[in-house]
Protein backbone atom coordinates (compact mmCIF):
# COMPACT_ATOMS: atom_id res chain seq x y z
CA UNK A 1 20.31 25.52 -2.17
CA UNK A 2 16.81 26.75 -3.35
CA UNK A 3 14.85 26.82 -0.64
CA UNK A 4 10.65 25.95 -0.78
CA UNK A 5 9.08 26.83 2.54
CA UNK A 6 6.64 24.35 4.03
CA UNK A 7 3.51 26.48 2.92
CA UNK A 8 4.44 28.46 0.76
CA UNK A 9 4.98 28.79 -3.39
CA UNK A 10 7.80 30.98 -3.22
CA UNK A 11 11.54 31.89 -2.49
CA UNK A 12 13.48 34.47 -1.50
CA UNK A 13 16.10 35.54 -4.11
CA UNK A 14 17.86 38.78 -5.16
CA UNK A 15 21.52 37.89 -6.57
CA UNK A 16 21.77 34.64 -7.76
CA UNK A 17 25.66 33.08 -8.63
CA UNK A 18 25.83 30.22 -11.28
CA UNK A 19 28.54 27.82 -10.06
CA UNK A 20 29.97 25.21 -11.80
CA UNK A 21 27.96 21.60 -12.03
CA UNK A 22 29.43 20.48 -8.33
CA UNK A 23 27.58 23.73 -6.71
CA UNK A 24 23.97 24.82 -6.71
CA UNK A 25 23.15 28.02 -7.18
CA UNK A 26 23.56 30.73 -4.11
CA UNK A 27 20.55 33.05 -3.12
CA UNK A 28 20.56 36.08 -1.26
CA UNK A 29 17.55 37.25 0.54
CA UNK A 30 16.02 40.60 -0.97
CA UNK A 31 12.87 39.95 -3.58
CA UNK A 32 10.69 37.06 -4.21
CA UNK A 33 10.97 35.02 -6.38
CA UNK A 34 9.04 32.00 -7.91
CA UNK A 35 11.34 29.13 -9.32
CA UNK A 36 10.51 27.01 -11.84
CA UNK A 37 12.00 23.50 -12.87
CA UNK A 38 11.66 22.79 -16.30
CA UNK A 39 11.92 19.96 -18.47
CA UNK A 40 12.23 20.48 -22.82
CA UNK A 41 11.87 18.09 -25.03
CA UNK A 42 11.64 17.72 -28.96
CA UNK A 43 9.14 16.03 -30.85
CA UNK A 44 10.61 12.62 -30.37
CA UNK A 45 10.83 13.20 -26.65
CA UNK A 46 14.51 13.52 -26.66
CA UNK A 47 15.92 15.77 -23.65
CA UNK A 48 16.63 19.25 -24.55
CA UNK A 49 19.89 20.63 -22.40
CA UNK A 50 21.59 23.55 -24.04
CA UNK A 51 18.70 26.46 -24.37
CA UNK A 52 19.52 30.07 -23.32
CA UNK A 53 17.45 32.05 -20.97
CA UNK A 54 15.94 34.07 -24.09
CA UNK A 55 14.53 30.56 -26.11
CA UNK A 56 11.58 30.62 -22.70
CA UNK A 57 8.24 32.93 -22.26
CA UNK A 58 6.81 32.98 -18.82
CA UNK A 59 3.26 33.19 -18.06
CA UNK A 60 1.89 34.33 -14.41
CA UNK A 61 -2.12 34.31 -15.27
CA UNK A 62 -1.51 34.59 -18.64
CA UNK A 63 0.46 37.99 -18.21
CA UNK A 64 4.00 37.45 -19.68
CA UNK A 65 7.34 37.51 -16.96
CA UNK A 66 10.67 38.41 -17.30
CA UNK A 67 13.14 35.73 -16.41
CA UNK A 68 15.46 37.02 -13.39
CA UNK A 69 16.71 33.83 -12.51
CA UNK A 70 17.87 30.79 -15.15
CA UNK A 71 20.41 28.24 -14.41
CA UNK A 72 21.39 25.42 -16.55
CA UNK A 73 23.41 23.62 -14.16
CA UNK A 74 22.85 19.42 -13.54
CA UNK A 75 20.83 20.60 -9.69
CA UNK A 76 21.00 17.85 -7.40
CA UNK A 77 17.59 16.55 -5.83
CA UNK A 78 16.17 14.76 -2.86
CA UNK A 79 13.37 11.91 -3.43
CA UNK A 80 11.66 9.60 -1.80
CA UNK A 81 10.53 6.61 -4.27
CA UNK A 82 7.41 4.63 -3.52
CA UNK A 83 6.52 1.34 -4.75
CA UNK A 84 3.36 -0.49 -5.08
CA UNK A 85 3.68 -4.25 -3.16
CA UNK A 86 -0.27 -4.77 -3.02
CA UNK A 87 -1.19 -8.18 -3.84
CA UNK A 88 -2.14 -7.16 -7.45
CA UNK A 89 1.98 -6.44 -7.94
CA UNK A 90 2.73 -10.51 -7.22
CA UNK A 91 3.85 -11.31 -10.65
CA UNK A 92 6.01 -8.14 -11.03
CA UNK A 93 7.30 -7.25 -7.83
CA UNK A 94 10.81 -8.70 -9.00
CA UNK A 95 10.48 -6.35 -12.17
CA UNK A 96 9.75 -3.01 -10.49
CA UNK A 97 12.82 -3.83 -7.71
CA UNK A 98 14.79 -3.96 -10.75
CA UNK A 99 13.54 -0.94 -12.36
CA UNK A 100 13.74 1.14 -8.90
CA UNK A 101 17.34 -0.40 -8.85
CA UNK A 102 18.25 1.42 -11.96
CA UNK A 103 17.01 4.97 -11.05
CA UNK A 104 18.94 4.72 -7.47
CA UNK A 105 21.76 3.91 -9.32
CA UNK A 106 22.00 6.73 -11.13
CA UNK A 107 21.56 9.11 -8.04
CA UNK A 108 24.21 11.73 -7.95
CA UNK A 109 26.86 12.12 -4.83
CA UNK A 110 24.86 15.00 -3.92
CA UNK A 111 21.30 13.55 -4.52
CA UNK A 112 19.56 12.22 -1.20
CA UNK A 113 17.28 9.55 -1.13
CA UNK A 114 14.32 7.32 0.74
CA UNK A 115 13.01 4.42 -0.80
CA UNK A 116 9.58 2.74 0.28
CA UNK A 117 7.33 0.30 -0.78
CA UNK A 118 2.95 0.73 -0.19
CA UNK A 119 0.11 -1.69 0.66
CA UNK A 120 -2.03 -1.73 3.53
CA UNK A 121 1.25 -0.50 5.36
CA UNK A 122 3.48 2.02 4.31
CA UNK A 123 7.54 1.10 4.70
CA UNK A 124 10.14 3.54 4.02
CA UNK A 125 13.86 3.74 5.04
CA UNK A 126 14.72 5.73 8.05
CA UNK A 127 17.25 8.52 6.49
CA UNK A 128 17.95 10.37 3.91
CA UNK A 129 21.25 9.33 2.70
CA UNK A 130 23.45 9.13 -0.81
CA UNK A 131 24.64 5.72 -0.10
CA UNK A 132 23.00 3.93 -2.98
CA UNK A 133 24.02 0.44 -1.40
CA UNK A 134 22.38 0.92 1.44
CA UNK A 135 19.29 2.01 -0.11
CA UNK A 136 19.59 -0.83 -2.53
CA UNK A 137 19.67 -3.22 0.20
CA UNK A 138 16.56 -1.78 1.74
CA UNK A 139 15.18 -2.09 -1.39
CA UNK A 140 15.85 -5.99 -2.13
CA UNK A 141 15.55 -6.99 1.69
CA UNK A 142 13.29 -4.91 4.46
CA UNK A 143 10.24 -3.93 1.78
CA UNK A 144 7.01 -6.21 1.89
CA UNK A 145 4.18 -7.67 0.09
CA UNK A 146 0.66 -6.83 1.37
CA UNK A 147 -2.42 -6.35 0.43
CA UNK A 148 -5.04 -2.54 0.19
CA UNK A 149 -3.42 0.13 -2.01
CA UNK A 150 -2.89 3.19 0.55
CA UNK A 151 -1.77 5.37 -2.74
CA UNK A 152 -2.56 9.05 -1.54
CA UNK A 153 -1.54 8.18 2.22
CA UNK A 154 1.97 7.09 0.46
CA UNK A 155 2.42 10.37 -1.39
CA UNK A 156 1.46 12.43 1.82
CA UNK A 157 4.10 10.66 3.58
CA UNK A 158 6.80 11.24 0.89
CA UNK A 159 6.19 14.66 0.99
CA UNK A 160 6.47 15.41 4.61
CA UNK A 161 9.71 13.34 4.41
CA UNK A 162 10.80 16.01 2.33
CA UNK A 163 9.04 18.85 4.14
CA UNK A 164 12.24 19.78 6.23
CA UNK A 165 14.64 19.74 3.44
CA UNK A 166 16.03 22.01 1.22
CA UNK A 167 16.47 22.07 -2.94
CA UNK A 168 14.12 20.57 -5.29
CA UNK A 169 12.23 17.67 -3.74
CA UNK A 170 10.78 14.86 -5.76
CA UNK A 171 8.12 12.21 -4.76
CA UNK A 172 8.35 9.15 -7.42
CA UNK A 173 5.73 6.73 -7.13
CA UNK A 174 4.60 3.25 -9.09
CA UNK A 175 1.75 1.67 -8.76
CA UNK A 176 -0.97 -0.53 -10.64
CA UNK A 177 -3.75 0.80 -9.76
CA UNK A 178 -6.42 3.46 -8.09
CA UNK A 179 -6.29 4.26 -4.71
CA UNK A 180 -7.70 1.59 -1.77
CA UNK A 181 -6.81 2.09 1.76
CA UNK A 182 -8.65 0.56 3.32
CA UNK A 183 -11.01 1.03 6.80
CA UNK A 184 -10.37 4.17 8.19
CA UNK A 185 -9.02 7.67 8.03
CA UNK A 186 -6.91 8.18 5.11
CA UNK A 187 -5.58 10.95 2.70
CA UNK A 188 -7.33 11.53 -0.40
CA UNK A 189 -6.14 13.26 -3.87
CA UNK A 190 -7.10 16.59 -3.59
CA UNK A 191 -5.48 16.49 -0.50
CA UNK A 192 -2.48 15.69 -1.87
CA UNK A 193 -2.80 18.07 -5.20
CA UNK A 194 -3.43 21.14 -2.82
CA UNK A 195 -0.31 20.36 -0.68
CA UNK A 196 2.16 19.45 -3.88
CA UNK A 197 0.84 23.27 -5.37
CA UNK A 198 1.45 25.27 -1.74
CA UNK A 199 4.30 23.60 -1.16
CA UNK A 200 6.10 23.05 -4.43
CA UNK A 201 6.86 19.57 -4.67
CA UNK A 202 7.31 17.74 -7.82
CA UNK A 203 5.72 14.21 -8.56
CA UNK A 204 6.78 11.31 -11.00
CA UNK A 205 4.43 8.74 -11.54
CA UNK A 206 4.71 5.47 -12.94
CA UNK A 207 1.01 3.76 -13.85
CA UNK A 208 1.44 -0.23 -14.66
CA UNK A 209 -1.40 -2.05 -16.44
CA UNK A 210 -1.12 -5.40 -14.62
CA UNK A 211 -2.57 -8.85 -14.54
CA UNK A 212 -2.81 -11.77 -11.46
CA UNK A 213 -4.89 -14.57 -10.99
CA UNK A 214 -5.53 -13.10 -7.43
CA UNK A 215 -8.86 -12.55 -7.28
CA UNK A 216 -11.30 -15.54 -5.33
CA UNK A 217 -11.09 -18.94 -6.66
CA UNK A 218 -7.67 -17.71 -8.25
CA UNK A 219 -9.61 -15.46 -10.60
CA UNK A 220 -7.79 -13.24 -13.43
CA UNK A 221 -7.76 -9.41 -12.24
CA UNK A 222 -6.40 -6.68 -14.33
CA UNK A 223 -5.77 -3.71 -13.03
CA UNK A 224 -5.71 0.05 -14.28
CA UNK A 225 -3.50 2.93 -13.17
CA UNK A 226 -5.55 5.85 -10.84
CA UNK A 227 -5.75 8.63 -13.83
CA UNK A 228 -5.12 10.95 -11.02
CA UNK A 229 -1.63 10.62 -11.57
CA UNK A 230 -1.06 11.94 -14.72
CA UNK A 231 -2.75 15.04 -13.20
CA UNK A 232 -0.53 15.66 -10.05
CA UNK A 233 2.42 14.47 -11.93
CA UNK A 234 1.55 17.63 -14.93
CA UNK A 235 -0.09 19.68 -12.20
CA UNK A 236 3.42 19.61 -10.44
CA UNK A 237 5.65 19.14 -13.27
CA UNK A 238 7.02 16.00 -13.29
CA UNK A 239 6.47 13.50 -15.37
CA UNK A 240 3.96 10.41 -16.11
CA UNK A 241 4.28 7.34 -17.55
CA UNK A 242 1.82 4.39 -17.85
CA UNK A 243 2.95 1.27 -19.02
CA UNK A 244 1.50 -2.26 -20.21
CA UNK A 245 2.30 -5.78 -18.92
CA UNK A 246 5.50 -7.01 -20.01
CA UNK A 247 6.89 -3.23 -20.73
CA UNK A 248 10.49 -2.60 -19.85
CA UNK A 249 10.05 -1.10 -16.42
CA UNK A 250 14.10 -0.80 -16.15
CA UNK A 251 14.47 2.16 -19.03
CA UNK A 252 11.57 3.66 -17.83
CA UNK A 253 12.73 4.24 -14.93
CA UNK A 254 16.61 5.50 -16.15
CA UNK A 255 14.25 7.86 -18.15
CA UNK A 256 13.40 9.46 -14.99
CA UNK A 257 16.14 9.61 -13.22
CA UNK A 258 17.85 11.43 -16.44
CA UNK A 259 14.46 14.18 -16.74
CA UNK A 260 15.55 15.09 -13.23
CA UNK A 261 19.27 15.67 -13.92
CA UNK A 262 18.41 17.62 -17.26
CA UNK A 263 16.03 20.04 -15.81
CA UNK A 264 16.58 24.17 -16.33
CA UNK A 265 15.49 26.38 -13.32
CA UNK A 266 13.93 29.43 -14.47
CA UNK A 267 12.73 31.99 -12.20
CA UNK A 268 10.32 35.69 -12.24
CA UNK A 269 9.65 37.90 -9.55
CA UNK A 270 5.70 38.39 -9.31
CA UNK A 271 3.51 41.44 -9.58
CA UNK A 272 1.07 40.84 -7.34
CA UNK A 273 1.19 38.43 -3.59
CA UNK A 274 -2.35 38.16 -2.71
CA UNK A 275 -2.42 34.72 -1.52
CA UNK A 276 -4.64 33.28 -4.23
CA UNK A 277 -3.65 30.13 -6.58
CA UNK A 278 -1.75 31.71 -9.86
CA UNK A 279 -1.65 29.29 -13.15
CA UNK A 280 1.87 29.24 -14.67
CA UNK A 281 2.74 28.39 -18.36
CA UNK A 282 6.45 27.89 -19.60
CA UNK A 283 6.59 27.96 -23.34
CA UNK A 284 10.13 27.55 -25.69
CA UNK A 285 10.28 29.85 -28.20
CA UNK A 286 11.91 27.67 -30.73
CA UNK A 287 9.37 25.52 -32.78
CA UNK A 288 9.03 21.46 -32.10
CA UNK A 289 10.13 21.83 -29.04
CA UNK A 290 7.80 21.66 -25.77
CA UNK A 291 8.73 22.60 -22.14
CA UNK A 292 7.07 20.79 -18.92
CA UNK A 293 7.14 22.92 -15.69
CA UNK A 294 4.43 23.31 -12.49
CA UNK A 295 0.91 24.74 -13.79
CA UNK A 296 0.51 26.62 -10.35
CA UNK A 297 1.69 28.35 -7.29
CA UNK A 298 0.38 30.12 -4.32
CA UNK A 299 1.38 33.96 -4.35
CA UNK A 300 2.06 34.35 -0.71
CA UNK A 301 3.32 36.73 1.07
CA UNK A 302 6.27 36.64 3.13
CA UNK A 303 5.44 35.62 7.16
């Protein structure tokens, strides 16, 4: 599978073969090459699956690319998926179990998954694994309720889960609101941005407008999503969604899952490797239609 090298924006590619949906695609050392996953959509947000490697313009730094890689194949993915248990989460904990329930199970044979859950602590089961019962069970039974809101420290962790592994790796996260760790040494966003853009992984994000009478004296506290999660999520193209109370958290969810299973991989070899941060832009060339891909890599070198 498509390899992403801890560090580094960039593959190595030369011939690529197009199996059939039950294979990823095989690549054979020779050029470098950047990959892009890509989502399309229409105007009313339905998913876009049957475009041709000539309906997409590539932008490196606003210089147009020619495509030398595009596969429209369902590619398989490995994700961890974090959930927010802070004390703000009480009257909806139930909900987003529920929700988290649906995307894991519509995880493919070949997808490999971690779930977690994020207060003050940070849980997460011990393997990557396809067996969606088991991670189900973790999910219902081993994750806890606590209080702080160690956000940033959750994503960091999610991604050096995925650090090791090969394909397209995927940190989903939910939460209800900014990031609050606590006392201490912790991760913070930029952090977190910097290592999703030089390392290539891709973020989901689920924000959740919530309410609890958990504040002193059983005070009513609403809470707001961080808005730095619509930026990582676009920055690294995935996806965002923010929600209200009382919002179906189930087909949100689904919605993800089925983003992530519809997704083209389009790849350009680049002109120049001189280490610096390159913007990307993805565009379809049919009208009403809009693609969602990274915004950035890092042209490095090989080492």
């Amino acid at each position: 599978m498509l390899r992403l090298a801890s560090g580094l924006a960039l593959v190595v590619a030369a011939a690529v073969t197009v199996a059939s949906q039950q294979q990823p695609p095989v690549f054979r050392a020779s050029t470098q090459t950047v990959p892009l996953f890509v989502t399309v959509t229409d105007s009313t947000g339905r998913l876009i699956p049957d475009l041709a490697k000539e309906d997409f313009e590539i932008f490196d730094n606003n210089k147009p690319q020619v495509a030398t890689l595009f596969v429209n194949d369902v590619q398989f993915i490995k994700v961890v998926v974090m959930l927010d248990e802070s004390g703000s989460m009480v009257n909806n904990i139930a909900r987003v179990k529920e929700g988290a329930e649906q995307f894991l199970q519509r995880l493919l044979p070949e997808d490999q998954a971690r779930v977690g859950s994020f207060e003050d602590k940070i849980i997460v089961s011990p393997e990557f694994t396809n067996n969606r019962h088991e991670l189900i069970r973790f999910l219902k039974e081993e994750l806890q309720y606590g209080n702080g809101t160690r956000l940033w420290d959750a994503v960091d962790f999610s991604m050096s889960a995925l650090s090791e592994l090969d394909g397209r790796r995927v940190v989903l996260v939910f939460t209800d609101g900014g990031d609050d760790p606590g006392p201490g040494k912790h991760v913070r966003y930029d952090t977190v941005l910097k290592r999703a853009q030089a390392e290539g992984y891709m973020v989901y994000a689920i924000g959740f407008h919530s309410k609890c009478r958990c504040g002193s004296g059983g005070r009513m506290i609403e809470t707001d999503p961080d808005p730095s999660l619509k930026k990582i999520a676009a920055e690294s193209g995935g996806g965002y969604f923010e929600l209200k109370e009382g919002a179906d958290l189930s087909s949100t969810f689904t919605r993800v899952a089925q983003e992530l299973h519809s997704q083209y991989i389009i790849g350009f070899s680049p002109g120049s490797l001189d280490g610096k941060l390159h913007t990307l832009q993805v565009r379809v060339r049919q009208p009403g239609m809009t693609a969602r891909a990274r915004k950035s890599y890092i042209a490095s070198p090989d080492k």
